[in-house]
N, C-alpha and C. Protein backbone atom coordinates (compact mmCIF):
# COMPACT_ATOMS: atom_id res chain seq x y z
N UNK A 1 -46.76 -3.53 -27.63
CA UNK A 1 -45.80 -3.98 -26.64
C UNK A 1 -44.37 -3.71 -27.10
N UNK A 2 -44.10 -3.71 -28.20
CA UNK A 2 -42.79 -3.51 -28.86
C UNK A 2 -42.26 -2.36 -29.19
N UNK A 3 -43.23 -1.26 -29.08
CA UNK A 3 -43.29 0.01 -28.92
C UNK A 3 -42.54 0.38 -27.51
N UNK A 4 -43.28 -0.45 -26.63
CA UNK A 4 -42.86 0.07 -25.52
C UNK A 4 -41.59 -0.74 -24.83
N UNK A 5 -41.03 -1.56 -25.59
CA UNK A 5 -40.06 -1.60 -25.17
C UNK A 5 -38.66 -1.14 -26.14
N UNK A 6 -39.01 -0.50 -27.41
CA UNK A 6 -37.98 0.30 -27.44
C UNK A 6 -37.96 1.53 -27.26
N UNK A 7 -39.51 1.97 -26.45
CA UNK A 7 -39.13 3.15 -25.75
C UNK A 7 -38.10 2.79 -24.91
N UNK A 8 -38.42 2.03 -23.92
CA UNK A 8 -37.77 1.94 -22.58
C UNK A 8 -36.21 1.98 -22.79
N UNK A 9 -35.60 1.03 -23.45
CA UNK A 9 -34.59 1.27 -24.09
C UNK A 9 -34.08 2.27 -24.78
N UNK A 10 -34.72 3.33 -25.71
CA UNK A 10 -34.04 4.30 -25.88
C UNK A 10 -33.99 5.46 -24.88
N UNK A 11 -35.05 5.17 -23.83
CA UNK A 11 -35.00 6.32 -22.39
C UNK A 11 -33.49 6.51 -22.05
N UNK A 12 -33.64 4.44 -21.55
CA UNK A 12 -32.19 4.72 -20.73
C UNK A 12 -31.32 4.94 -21.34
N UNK A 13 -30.62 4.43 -22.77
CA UNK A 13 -29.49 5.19 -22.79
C UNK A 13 -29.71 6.59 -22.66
N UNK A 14 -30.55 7.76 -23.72
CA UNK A 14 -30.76 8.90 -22.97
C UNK A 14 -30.66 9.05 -21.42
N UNK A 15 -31.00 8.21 -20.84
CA UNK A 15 -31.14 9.04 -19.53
C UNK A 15 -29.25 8.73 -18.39
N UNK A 16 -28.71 7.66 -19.44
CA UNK A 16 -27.67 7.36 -18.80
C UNK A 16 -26.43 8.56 -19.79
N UNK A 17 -26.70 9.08 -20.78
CA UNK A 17 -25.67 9.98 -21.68
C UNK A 17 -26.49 11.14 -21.25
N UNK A 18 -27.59 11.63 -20.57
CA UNK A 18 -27.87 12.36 -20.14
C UNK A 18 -26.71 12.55 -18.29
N UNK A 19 -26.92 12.09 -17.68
CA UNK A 19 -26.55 11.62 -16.28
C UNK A 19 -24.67 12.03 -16.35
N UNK A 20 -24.17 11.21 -17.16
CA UNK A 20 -22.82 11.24 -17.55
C UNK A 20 -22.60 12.88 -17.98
N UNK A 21 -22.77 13.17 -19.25
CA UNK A 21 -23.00 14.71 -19.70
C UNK A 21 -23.11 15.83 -18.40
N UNK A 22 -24.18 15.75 -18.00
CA UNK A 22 -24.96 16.80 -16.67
C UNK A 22 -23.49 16.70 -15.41
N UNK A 23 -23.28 15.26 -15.04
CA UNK A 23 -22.45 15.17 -14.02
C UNK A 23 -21.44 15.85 -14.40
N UNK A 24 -20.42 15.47 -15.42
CA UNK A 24 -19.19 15.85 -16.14
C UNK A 24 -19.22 17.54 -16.19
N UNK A 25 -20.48 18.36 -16.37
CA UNK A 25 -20.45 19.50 -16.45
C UNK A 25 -20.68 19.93 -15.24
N UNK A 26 -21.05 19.37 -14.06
CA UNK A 26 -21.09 19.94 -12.84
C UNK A 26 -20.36 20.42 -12.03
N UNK A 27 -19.20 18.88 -12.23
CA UNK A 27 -17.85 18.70 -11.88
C UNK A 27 -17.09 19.73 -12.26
N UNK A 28 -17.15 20.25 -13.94
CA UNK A 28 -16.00 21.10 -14.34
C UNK A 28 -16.11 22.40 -13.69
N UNK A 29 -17.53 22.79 -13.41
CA UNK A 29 -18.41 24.17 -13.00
C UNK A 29 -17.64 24.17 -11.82
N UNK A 30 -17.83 23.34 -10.69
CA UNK A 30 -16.79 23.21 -9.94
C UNK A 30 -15.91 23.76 -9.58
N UNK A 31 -15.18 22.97 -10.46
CA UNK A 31 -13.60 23.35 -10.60
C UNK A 31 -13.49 24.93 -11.02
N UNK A 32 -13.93 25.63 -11.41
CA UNK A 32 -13.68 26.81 -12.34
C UNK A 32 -14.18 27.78 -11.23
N UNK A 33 -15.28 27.67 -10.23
CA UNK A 33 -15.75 28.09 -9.10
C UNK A 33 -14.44 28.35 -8.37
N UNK A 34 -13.88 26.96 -8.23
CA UNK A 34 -12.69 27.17 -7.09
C UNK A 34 -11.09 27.39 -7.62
N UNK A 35 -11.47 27.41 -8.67
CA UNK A 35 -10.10 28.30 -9.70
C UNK A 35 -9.41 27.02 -9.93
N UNK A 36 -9.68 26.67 -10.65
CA UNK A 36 -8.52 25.47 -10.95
C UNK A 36 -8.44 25.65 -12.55
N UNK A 37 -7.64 25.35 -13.14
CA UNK A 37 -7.48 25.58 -14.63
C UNK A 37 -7.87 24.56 -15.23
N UNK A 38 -8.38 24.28 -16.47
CA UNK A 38 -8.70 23.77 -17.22
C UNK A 38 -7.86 22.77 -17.92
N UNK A 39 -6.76 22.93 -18.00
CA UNK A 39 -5.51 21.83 -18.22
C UNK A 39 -5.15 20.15 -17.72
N UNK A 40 -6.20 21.08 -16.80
CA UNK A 40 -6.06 19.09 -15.63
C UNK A 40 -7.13 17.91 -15.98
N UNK A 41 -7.74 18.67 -17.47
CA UNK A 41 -8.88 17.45 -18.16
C UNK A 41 -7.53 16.94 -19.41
N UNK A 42 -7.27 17.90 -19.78
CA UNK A 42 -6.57 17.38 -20.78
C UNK A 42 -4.78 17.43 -20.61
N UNK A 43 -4.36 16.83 -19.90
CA UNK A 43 -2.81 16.13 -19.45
C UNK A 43 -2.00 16.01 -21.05
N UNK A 44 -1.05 16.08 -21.08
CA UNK A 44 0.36 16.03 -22.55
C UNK A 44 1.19 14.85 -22.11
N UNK A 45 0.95 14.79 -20.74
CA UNK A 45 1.98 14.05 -20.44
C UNK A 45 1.76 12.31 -20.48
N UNK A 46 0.68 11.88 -20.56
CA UNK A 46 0.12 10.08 -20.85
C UNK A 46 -0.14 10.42 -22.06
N UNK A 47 0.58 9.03 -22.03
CA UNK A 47 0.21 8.32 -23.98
C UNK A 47 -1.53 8.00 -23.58
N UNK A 48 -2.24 8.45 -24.40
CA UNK A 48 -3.63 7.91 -24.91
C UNK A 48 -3.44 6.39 -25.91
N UNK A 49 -4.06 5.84 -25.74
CA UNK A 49 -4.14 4.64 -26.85
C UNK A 49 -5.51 5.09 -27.55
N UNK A 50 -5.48 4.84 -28.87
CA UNK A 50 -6.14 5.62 -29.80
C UNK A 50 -7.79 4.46 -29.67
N UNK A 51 -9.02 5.22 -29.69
CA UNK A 51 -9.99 4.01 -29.52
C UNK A 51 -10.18 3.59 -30.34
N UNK A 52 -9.75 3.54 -31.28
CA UNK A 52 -10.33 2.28 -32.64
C UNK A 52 -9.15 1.59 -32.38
N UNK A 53 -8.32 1.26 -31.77
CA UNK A 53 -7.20 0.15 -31.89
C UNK A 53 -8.19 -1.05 -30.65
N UNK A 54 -8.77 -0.47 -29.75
CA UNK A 54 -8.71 -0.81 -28.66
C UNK A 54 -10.53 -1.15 -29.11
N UNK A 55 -10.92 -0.67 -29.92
CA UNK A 55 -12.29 -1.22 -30.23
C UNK A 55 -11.99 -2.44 -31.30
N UNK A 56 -11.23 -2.11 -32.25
CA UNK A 56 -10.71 -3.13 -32.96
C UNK A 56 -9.68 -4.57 -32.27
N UNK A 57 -9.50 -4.49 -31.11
CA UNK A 57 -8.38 -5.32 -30.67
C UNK A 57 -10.07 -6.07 -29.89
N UNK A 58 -10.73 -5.57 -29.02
CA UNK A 58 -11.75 -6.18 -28.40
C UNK A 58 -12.69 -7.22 -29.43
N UNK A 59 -13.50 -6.24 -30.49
CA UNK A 59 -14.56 -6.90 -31.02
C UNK A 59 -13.87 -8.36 -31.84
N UNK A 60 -12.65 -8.38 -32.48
CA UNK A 60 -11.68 -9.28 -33.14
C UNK A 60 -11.77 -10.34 -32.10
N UNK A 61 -11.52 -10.23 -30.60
CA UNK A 61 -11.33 -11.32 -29.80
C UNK A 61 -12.53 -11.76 -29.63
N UNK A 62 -13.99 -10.83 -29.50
CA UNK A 62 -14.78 -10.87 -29.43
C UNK A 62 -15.44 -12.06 -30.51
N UNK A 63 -15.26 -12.14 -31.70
CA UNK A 63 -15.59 -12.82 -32.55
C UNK A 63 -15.06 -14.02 -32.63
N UNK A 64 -13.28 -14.16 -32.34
CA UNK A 64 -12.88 -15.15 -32.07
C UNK A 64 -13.27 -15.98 -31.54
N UNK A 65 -13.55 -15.22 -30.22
CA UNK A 65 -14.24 -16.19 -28.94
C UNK A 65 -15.70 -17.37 -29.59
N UNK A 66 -16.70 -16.16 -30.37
CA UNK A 66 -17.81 -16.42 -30.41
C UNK A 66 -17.57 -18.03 -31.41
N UNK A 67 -16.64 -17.71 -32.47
CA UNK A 67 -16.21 -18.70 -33.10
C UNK A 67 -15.39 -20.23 -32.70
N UNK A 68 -14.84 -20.12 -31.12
CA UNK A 68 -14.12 -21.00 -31.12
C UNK A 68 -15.31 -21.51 -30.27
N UNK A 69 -16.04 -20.68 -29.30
CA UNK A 69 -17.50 -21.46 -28.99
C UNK A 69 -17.98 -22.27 -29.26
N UNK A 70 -18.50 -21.47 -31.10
CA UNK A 70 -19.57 -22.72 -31.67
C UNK A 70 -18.49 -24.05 -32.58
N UNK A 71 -17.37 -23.66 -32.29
CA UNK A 71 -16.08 -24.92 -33.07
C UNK A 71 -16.67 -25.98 -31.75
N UNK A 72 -16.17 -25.66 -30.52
CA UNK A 72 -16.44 -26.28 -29.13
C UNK A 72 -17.28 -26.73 -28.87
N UNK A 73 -18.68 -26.20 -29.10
CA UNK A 73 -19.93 -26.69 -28.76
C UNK A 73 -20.43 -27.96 -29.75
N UNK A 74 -19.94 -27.53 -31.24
CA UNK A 74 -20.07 -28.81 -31.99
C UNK A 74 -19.19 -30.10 -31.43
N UNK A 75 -18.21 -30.27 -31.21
CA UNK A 75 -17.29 -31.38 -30.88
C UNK A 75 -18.03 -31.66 -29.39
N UNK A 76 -18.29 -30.77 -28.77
CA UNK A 76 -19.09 -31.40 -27.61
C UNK A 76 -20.71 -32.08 -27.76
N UNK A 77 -21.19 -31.53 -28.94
CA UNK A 77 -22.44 -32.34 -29.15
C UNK A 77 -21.91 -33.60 -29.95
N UNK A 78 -21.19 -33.71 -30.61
CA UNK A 78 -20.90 -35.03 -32.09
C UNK A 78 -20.32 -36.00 -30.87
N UNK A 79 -19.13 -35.64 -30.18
CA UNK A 79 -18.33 -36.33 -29.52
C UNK A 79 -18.92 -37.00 -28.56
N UNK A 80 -19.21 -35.98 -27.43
CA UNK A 80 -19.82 -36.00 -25.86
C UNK A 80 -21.18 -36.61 -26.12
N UNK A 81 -21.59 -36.28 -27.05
CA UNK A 81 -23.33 -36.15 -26.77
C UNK A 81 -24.11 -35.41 -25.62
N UNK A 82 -24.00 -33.97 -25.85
CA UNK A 82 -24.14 -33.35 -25.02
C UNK A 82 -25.15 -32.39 -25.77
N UNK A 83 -26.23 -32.09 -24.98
CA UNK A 83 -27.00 -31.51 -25.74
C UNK A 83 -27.60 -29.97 -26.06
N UNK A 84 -27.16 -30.26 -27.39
CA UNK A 84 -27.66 -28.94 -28.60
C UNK A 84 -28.07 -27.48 -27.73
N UNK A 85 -29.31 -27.79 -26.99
CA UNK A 85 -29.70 -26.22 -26.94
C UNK A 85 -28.83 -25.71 -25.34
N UNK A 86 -27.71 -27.04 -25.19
CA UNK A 86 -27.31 -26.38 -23.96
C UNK A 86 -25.77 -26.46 -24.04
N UNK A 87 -25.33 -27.06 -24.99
CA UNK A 87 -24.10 -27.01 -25.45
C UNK A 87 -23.71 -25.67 -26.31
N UNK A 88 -24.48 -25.19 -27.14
CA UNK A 88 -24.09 -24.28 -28.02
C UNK A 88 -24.35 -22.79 -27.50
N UNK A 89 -25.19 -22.44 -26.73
CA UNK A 89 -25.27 -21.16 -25.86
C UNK A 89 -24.34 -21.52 -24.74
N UNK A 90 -24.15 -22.31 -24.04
CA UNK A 90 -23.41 -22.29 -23.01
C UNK A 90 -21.80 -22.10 -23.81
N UNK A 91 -21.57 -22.57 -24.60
CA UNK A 91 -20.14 -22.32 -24.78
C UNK A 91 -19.57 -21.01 -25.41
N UNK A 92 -20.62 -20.69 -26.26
CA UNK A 92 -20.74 -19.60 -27.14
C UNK A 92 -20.41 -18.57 -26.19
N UNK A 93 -21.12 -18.01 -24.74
CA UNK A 93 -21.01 -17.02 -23.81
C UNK A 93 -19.58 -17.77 -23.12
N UNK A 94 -19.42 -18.67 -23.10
CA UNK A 94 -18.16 -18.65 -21.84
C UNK A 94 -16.81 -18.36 -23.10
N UNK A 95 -17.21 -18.48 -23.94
CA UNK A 95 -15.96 -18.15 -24.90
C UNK A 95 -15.73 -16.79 -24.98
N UNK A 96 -17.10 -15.89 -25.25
CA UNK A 96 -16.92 -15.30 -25.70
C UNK A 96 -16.69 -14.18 -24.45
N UNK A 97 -17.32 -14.38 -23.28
CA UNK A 97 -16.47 -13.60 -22.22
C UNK A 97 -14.92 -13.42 -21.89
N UNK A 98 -14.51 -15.09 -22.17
CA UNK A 98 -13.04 -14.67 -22.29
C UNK A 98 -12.57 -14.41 -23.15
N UNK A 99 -12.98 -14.24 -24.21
CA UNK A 99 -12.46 -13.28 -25.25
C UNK A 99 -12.03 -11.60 -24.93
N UNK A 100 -13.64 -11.56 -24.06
CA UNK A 100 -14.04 -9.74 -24.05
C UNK A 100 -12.82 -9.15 -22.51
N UNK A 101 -12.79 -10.45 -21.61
CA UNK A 101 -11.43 -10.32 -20.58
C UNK A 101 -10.17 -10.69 -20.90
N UNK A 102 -9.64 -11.10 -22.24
CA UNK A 102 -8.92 -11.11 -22.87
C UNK A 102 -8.03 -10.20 -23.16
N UNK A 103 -9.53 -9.27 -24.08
CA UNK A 103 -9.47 -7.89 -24.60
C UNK A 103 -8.90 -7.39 -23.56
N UNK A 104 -9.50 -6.88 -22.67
CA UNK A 104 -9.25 -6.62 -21.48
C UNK A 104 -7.55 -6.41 -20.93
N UNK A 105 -7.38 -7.34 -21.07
CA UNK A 105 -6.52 -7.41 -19.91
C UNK A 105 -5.13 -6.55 -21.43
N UNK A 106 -5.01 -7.09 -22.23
CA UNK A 106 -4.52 -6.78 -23.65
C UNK A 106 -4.63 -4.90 -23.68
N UNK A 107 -5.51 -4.61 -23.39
CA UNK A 107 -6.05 -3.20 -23.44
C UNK A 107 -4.99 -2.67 -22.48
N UNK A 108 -5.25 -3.13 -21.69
CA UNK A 108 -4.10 -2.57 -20.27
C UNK A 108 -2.99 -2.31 -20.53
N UNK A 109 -2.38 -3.29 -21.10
CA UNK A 109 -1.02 -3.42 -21.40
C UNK A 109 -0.71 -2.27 -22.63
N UNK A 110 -1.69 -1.78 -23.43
CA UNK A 110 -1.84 -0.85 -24.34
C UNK A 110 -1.18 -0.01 -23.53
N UNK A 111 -1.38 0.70 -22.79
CA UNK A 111 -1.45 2.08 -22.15
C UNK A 111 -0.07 2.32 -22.33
């Protein structure tokens, strides 16, 4: 059974970096059909923000988040009395989403 589910899983990403790849080259085929130059993938004129700033600025908040979660989820079980297996996943994800829309929005302002 575990076989088959990291087949399945390694299909799709193949079949989704397959999909992306194939499309991207269809598109350019395209373009080159109907004469357009090759220059208009790669622009001089926008600043790029480099991706390890922007992978490094995400996963950092990312962890933050995950951390101020389980800070949160404890004070809500000791304090509240609120319970364990629904305090500590529940906070853990709502933290850590706004961490990752955090990132987000932070990223933007990169550009």
């Amino acid at each position: 059974m575990e076989v088959i589910i990291v087949g399945i899983i390694f299909g799709t990403i193949f079949g989704i970096v397959y999909l992306l790849v194939s499309a991207r080259n269809k598109e350019r085929m395209a373009l080159i059909e109907k004469g357009a130059e090759a220059s208009i993938f790669y622009s001089k004129d926008r600043r790029i923000t480099p991706v390890w700033k922007v992978l490094v600025l995400n996963l950092s908040l990312l962890l933050m988040g995950i951390g101020l979660g389980i800070f949160i989820a404890g004070i809500l079980v000791s304090v509240f009395y609120v319970e364990g297996e629904v305090a500590y996943p529940g906070t853990i994800f709502l933290m850590a989403g706004i961490g990752l829309f955090t990132g987000f929005t932070m990223t933007k302002k990169l550009d």
